[in-house]
N, C-alpha and C. Protein backbone atom coordinates (compact mmCIF):
# COMPACT_ATOMS: atom_id res chain seq x y z
N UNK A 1 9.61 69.03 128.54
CA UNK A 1 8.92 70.29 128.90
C UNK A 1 8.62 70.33 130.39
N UNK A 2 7.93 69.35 131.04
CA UNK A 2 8.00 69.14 132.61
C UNK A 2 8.86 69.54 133.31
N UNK A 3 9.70 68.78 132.76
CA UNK A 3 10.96 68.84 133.32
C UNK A 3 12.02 70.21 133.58
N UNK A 4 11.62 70.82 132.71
CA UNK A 4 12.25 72.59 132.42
C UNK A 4 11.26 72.96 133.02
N UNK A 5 10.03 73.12 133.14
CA UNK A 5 9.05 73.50 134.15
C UNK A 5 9.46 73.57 135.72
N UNK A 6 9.36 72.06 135.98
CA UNK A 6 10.06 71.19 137.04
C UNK A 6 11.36 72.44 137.63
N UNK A 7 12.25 72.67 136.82
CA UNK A 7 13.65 73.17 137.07
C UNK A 7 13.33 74.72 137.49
N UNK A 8 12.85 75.56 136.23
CA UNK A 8 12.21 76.93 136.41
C UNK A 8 11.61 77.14 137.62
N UNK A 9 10.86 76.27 137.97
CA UNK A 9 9.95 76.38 139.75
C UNK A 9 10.73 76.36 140.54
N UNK A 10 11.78 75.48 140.95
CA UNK A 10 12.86 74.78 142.09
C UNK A 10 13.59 76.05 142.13
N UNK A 11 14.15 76.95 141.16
CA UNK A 11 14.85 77.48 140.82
C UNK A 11 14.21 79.14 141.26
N UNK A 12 13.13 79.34 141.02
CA UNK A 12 12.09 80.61 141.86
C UNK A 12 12.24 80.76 142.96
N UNK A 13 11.60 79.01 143.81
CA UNK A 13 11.43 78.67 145.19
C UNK A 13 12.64 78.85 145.90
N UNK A 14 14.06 78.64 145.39
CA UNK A 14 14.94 78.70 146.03
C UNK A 14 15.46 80.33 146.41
N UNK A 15 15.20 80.81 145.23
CA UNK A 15 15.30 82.20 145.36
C UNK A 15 14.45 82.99 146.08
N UNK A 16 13.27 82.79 146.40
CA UNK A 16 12.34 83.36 147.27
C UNK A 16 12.79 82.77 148.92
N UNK A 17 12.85 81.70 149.14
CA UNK A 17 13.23 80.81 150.29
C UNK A 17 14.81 81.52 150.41
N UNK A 18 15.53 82.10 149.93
CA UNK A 18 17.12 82.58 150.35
C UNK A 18 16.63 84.01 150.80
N UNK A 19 15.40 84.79 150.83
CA UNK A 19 15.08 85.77 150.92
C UNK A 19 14.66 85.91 152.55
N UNK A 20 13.95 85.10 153.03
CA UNK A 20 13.54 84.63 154.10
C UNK A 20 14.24 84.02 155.15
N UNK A 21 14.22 84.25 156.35
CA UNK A 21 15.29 83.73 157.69
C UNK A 21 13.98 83.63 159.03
N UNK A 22 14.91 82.45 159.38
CA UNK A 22 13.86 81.96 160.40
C UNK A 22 13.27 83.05 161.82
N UNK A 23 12.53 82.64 162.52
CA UNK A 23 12.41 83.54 163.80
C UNK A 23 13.38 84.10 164.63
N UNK A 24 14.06 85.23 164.75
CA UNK A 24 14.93 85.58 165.71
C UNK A 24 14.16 85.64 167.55
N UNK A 25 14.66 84.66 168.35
CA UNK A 25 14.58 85.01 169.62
C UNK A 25 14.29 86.34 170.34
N UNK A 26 15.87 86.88 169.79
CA UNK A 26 15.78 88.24 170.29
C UNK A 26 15.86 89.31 168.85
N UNK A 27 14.78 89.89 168.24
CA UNK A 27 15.13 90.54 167.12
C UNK A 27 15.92 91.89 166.91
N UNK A 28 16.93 91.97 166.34
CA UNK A 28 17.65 92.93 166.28
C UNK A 28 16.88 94.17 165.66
N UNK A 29 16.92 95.13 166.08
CA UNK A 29 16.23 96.37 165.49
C UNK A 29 17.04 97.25 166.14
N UNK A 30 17.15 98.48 164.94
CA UNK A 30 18.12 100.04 164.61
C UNK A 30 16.89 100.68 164.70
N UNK A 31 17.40 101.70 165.32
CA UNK A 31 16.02 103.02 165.07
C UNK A 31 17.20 104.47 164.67
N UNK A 32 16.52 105.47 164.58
CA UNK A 32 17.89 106.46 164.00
C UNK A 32 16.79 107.82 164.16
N UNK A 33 17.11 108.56 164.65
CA UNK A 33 16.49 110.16 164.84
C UNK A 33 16.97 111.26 164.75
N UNK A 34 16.66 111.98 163.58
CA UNK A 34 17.55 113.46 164.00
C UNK A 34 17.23 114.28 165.54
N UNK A 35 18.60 114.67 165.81
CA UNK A 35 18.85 115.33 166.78
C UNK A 35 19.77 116.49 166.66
N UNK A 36 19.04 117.65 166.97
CA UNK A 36 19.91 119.07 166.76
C UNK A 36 20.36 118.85 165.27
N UNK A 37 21.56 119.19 165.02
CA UNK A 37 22.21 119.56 163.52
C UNK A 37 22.52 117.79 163.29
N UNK A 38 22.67 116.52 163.53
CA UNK A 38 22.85 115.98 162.63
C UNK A 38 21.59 114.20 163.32
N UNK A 39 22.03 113.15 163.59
CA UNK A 39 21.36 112.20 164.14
C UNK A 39 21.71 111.20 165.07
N UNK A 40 20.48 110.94 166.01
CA UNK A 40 21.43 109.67 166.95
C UNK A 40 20.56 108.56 166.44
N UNK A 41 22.19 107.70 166.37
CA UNK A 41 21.03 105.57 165.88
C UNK A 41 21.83 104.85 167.10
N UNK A 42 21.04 103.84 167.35
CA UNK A 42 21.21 102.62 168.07
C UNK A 42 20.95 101.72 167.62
N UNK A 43 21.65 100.29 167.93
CA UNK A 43 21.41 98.85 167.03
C UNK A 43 21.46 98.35 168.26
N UNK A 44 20.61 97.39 168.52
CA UNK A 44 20.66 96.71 169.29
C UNK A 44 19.87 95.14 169.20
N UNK A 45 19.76 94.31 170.41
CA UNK A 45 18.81 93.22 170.15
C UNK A 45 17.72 93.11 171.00
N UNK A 46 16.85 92.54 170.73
CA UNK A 46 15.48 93.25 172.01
C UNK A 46 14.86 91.55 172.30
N UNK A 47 15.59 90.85 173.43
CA UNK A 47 15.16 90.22 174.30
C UNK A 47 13.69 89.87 174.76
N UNK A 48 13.16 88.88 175.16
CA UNK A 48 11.79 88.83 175.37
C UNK A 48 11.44 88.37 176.87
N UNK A 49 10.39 88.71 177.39
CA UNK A 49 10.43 88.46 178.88
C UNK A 49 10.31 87.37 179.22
N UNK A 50 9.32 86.33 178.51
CA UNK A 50 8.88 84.56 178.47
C UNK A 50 8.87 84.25 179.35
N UNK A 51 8.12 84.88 180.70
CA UNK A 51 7.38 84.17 181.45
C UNK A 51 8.69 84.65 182.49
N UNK A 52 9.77 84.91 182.53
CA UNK A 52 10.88 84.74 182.79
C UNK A 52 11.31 85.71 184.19
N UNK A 53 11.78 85.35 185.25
CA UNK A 53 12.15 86.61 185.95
C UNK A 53 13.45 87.34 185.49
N UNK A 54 13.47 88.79 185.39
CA UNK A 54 14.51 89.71 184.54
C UNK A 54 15.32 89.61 185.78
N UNK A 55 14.90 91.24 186.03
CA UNK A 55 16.15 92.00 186.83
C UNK A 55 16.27 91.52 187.97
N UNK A 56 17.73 91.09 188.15
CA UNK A 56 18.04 90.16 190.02
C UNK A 56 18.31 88.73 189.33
N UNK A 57 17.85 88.15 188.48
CA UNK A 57 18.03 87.14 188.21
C UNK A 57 18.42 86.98 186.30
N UNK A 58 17.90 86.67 185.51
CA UNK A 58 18.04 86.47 184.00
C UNK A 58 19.38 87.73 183.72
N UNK A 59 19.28 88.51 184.26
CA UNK A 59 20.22 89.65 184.27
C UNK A 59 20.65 90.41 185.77
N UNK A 60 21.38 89.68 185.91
CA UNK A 60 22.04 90.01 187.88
C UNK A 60 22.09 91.11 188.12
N UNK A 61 21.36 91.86 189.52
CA UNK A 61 22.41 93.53 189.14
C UNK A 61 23.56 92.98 189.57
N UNK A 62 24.19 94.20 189.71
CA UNK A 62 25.73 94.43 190.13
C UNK A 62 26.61 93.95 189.07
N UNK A 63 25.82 93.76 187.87
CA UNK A 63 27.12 92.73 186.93
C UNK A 63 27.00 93.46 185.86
N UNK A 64 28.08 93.93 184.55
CA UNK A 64 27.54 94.21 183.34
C UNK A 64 26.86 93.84 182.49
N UNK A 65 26.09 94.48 182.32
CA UNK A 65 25.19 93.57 181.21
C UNK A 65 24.78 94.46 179.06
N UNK A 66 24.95 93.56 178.44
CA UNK A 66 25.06 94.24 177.11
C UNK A 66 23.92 95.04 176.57
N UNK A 67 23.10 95.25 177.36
CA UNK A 67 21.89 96.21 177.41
C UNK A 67 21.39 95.43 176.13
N UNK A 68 20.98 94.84 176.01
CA UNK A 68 19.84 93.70 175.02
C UNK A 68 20.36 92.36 175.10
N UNK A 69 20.58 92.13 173.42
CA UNK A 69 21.14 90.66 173.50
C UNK A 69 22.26 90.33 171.98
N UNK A 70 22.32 89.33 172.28
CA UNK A 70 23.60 89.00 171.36
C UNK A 70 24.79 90.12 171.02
N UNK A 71 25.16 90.90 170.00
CA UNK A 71 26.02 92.12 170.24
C UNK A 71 25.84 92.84 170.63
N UNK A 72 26.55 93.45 171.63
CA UNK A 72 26.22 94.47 172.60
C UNK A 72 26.05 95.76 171.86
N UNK A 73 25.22 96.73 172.62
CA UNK A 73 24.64 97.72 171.73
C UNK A 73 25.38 98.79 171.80
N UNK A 74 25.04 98.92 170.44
CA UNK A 74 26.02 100.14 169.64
C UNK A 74 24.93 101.46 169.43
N UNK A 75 25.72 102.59 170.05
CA UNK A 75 24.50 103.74 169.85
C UNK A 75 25.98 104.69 169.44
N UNK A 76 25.55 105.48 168.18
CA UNK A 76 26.44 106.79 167.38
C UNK A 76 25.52 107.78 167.49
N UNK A 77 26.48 108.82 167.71
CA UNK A 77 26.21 110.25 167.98
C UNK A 77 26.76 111.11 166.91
N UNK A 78 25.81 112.05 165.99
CA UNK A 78 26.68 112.52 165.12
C UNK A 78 27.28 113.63 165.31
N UNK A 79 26.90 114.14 166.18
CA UNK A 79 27.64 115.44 167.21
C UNK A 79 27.95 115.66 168.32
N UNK A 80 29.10 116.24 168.75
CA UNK A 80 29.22 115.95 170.41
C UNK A 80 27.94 116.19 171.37
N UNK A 81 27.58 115.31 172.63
CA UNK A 81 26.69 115.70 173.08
C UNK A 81 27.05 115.30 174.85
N UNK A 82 25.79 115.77 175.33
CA UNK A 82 25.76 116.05 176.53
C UNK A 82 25.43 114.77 177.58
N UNK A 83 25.82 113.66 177.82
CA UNK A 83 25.04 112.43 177.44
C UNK A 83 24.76 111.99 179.42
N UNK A 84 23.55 112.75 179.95
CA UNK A 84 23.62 112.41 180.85
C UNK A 84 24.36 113.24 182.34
N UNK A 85 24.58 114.29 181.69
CA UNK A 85 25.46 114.95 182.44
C UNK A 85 27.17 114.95 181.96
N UNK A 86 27.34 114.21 181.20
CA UNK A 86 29.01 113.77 180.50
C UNK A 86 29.43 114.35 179.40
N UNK A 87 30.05 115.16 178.75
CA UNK A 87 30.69 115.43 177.80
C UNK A 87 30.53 114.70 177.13
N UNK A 88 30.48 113.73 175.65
CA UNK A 88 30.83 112.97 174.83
C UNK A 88 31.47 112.90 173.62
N UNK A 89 32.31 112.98 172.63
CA UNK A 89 32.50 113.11 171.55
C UNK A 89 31.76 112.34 170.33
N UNK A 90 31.49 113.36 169.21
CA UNK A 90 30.69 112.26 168.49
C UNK A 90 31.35 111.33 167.51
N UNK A 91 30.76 110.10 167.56
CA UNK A 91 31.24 108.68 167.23
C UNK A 91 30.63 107.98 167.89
N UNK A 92 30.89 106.68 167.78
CA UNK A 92 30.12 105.37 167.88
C UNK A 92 30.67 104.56 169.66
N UNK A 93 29.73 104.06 170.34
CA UNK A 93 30.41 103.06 171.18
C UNK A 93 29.62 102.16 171.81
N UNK A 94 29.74 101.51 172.41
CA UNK A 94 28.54 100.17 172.78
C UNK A 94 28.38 100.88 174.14
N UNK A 95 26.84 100.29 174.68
CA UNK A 95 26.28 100.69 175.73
C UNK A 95 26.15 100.17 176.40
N UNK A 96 26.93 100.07 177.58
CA UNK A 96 26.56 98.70 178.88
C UNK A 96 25.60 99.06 179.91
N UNK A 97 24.94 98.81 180.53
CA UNK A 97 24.29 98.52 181.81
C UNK A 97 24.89 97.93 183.16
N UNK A 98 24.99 98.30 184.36
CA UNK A 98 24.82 97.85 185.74
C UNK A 98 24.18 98.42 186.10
N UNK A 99 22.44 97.40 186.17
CA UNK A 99 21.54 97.35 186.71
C UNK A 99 21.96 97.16 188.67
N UNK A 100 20.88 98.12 189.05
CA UNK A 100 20.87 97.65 190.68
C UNK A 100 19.05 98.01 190.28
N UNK A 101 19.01 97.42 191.95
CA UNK A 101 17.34 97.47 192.03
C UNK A 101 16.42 98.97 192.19
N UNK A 102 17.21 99.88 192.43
CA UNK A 102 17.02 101.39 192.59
C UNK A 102 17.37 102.25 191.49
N UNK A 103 18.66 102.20 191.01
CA UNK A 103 19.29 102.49 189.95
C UNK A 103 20.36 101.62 188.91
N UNK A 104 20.55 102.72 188.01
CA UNK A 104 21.00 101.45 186.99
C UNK A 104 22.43 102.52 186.38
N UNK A 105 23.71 101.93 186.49
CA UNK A 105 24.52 102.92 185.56
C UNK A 105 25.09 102.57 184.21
N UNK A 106 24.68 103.64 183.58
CA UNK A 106 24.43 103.37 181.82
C UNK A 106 26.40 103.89 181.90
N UNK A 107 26.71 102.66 180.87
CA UNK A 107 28.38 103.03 180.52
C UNK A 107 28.38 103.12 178.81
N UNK A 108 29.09 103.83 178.44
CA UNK A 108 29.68 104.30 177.12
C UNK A 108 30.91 103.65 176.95
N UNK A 109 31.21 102.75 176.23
CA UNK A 109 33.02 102.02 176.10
C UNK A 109 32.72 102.42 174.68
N UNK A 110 34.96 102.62 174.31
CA UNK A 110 34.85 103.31 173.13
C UNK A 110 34.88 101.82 172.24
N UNK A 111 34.83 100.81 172.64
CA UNK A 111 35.10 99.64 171.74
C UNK A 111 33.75 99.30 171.17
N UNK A 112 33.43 99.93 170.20
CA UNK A 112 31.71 100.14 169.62
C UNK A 112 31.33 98.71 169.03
N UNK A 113 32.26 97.94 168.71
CA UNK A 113 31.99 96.32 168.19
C UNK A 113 32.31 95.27 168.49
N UNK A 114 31.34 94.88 169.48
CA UNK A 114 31.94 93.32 170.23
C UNK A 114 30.92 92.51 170.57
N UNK A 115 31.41 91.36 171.24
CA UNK A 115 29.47 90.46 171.33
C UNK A 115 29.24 90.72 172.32
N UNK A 116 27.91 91.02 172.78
CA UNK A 116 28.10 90.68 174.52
C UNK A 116 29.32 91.38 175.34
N UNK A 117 29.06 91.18 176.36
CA UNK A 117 29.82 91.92 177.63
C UNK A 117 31.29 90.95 177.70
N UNK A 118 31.47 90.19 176.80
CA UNK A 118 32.19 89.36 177.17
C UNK A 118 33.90 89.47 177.37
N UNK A 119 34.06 90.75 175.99
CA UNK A 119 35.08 91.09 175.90
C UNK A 119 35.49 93.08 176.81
N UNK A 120 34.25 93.17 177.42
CA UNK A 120 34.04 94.15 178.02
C UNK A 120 35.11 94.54 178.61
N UNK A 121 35.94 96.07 178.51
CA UNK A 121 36.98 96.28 179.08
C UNK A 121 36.57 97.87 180.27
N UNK A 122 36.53 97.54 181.02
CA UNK A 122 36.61 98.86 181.69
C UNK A 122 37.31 100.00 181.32
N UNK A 123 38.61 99.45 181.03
CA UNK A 123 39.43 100.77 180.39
C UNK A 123 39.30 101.65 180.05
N UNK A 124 38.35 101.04 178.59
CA UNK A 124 37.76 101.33 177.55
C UNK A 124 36.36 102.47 177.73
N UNK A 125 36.00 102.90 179.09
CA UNK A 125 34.83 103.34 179.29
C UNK A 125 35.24 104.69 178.75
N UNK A 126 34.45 105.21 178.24
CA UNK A 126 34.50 107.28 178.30
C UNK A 126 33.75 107.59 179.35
N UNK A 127 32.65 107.44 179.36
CA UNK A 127 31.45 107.69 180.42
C UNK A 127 30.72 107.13 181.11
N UNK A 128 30.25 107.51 182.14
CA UNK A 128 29.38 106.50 182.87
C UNK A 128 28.17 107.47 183.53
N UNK A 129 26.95 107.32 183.55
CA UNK A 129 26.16 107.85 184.65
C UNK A 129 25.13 107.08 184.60
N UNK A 130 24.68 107.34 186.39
CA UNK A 130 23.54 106.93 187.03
C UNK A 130 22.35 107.61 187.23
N UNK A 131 21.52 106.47 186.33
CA UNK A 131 19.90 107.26 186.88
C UNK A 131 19.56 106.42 187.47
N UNK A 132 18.03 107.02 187.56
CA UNK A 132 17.07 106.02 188.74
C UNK A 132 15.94 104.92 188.30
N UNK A 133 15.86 104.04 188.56
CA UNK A 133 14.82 103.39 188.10
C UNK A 133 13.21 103.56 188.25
N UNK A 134 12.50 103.71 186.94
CA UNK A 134 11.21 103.80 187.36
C UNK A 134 10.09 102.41 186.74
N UNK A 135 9.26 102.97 187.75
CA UNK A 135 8.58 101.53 187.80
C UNK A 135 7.10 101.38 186.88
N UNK A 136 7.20 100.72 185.75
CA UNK A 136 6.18 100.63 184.99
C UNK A 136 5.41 100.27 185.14
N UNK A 137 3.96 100.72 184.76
CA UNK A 137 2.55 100.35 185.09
C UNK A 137 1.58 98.69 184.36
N UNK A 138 2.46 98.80 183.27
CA UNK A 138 2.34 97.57 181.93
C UNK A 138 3.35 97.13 181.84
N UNK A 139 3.08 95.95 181.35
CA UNK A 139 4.86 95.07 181.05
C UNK A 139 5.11 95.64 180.03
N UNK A 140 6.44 95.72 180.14
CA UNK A 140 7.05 95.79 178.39
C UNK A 140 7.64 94.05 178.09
N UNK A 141 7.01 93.50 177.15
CA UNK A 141 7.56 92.15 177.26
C UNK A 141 8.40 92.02 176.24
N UNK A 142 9.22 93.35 174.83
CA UNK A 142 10.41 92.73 174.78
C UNK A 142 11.07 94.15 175.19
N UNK A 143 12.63 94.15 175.81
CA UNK A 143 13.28 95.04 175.67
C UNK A 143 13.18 96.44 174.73
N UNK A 144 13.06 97.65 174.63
CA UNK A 144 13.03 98.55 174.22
C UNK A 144 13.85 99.23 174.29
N UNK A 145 14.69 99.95 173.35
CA UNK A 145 15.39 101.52 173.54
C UNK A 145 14.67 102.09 172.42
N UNK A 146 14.57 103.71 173.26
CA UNK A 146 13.66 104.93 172.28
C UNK A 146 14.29 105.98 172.41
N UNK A 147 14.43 106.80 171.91
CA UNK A 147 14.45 108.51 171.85
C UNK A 147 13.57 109.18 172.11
N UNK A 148 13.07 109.75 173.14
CA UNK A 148 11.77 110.44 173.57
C UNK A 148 12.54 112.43 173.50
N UNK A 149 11.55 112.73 172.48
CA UNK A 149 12.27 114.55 172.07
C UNK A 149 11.61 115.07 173.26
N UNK A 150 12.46 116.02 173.80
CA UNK A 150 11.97 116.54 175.06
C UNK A 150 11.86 117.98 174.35
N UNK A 151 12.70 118.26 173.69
CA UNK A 151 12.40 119.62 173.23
C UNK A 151 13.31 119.94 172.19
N UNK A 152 13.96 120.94 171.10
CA UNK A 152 14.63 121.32 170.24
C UNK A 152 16.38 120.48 170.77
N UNK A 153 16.30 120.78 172.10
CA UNK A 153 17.95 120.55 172.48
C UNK A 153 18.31 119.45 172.76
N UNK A 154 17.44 118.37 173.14
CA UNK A 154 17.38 117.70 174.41
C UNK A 154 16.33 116.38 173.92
N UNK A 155 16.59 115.03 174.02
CA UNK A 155 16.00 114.04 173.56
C UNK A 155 16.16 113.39 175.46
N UNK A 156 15.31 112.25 175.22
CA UNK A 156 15.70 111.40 176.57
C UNK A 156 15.89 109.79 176.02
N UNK A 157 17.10 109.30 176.14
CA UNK A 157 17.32 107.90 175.81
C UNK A 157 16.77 107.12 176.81
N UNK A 158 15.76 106.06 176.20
CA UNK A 158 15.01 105.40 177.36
C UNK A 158 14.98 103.82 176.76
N UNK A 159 15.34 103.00 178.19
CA UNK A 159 15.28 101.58 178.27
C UNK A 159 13.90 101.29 179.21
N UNK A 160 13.15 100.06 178.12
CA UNK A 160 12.17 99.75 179.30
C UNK A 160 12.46 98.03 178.94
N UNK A 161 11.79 97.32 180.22
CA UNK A 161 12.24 95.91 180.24
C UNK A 161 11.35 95.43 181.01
N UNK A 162 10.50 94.54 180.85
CA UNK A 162 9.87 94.11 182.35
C UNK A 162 8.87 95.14 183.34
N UNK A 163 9.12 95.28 184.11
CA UNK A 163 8.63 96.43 184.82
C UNK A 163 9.47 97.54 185.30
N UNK A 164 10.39 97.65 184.22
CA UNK A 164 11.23 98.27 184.86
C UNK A 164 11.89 99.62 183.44
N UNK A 165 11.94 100.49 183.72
CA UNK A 165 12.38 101.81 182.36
C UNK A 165 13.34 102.70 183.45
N UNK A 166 14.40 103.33 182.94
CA UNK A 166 15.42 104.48 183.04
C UNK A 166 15.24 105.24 182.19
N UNK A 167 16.02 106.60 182.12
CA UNK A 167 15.84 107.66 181.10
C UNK A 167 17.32 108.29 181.23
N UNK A 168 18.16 108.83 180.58
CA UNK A 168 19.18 109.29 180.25
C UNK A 168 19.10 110.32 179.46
N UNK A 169 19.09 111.91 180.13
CA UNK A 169 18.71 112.97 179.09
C UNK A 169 19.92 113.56 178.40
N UNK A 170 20.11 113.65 177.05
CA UNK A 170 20.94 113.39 176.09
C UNK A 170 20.98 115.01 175.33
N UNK A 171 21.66 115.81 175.33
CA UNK A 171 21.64 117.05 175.36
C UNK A 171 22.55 117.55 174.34
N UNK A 172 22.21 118.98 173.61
CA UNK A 172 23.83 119.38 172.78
C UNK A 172 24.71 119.71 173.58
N UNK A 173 25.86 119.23 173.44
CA UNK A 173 26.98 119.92 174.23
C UNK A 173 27.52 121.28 173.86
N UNK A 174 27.06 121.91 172.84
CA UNK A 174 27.29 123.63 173.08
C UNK A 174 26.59 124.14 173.06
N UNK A 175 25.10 124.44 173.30
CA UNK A 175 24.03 124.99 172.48
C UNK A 175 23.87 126.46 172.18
N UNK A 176 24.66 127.24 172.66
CA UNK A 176 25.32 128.35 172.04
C UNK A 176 25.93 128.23 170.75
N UNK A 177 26.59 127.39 170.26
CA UNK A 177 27.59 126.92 169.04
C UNK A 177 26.62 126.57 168.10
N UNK A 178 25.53 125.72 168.84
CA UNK A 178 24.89 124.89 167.43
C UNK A 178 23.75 126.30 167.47
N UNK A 179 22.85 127.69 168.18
CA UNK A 179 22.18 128.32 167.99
C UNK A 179 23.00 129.14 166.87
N UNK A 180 24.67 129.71 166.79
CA UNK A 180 25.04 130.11 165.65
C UNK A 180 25.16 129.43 164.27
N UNK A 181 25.39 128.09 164.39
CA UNK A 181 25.13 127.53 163.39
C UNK A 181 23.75 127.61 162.49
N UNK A 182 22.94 127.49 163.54
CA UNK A 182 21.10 127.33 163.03
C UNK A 182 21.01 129.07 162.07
N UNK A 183 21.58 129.65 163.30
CA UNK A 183 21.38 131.21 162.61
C UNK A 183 22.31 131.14 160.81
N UNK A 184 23.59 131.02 160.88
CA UNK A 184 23.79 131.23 159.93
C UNK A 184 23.17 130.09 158.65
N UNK A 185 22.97 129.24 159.15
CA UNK A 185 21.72 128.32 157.42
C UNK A 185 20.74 128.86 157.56
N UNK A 186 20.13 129.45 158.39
CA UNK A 186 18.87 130.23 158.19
C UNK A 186 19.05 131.37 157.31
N UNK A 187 20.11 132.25 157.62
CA UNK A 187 20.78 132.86 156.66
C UNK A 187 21.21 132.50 154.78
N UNK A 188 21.54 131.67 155.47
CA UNK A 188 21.64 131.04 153.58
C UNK A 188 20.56 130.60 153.28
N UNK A 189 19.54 130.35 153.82
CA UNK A 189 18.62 129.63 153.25
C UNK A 189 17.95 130.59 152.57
N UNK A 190 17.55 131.78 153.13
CA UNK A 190 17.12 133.51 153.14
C UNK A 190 17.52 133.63 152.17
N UNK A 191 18.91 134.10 151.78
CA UNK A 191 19.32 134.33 150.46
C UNK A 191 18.89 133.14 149.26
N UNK A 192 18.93 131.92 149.74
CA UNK A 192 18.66 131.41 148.64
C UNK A 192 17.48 131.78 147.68
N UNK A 193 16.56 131.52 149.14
CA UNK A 193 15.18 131.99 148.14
C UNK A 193 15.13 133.25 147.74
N UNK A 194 15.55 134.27 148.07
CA UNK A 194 15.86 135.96 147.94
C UNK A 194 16.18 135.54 146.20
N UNK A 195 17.29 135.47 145.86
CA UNK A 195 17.98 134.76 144.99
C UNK A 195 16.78 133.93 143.98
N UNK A 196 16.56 132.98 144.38
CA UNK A 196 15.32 132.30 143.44
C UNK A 196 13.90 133.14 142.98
N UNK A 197 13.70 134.34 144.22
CA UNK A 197 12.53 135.06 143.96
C UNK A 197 12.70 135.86 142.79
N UNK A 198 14.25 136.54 142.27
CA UNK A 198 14.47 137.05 141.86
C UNK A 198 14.58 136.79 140.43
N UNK A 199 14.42 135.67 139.99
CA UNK A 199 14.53 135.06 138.81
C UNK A 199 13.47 135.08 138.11
């Protein structure tokens, strides 16, 4: 009887303990937001400051860098958008960084799955633009990317790190196209309930 006791327990513990994974360094976290008619997500890994000097050093400017850590980050768009001033098509692609000490230029490569900058191809870029760096009042001590809604059209993709945040304003690319769209489901929606009132 112990002994089947004994087994039944080992046999719980192991199953609870396969559930569980040790401390990640840098913890990977997805965030996902609707935007206009459908949603933007990013996966990424969020780095920690540890005492550590960042930008100029832990992460060089002038060099690419995988904008977090371990696989380089993957941000999907579910509709074409405006990304920064750039055209974009919607789909998936990893997000690089060249940090400088003033500004920083955010790149779009269409190769959306790779580790690190390592296999980084220029080729491969769709887009690129430069913003400016601004200078934070509080540390951020791990890496961050957010979606900040600026308004119905218009979100701002923002990196903060250290003392240091950019913003990348992220826009519909027709907003004429998607205001007829809005109009006509508003339309169906009208009838629907028209339709349901009527019952």
């Amino acid at each position: 009887m112990k002994k089947l006791l004994l087994t039944a327990f080992l046999a719980v513990s192991v199953t609870a303990y396969s559930q569980w994974s040790t401390p990640a360094p840098s913890p990977k976290q997805m965030i996902e937001q609707q935007f206009s008619l459908s949603k933007i997500t990013v996966e990424y890994g969020r780095p920690g400051v540890k005492g550590r000097k960042i930008f100029g050093d832990l992460v060089p400017f002038s060099k690419v860098w995988r904008a977090g850590a371990n696989a380089a980050t993957k941000i999907t768009f579910g509709q074409n958008v405006n990304f920064g001033g750039k055209m974009v098509m919607a789909g998936s692609y990893s997000l690089f960084v060249i940090p400088m000490e003033k500004e920083w230029k955010i790149i779009l490569n269409s190769n959306a799955d790779q580790w690190g900058a390592y296999s980084y191809d220029e080729k491969l870029n769709i887009a690129d633009v430069t913003v400016l760096v601004q200078k934070l009042s509080d540390k951020q001590e791990y890496f961050e990317i957010s979606l900040q809604p600026v308004d119905d059209h218009t979100t701002n993709l923002a990196m903060k790190w250290d003392m240091t945040q950019v913003l990348v304003p992220v826009k519909e690319a027709k907003p004429e196209t998607v205001l007829k769209i809005i109009e006509k489901l508003n339309d169906i929606k009208q009838i629907e309930k028209d339709a349901a009132a009527k019952k």
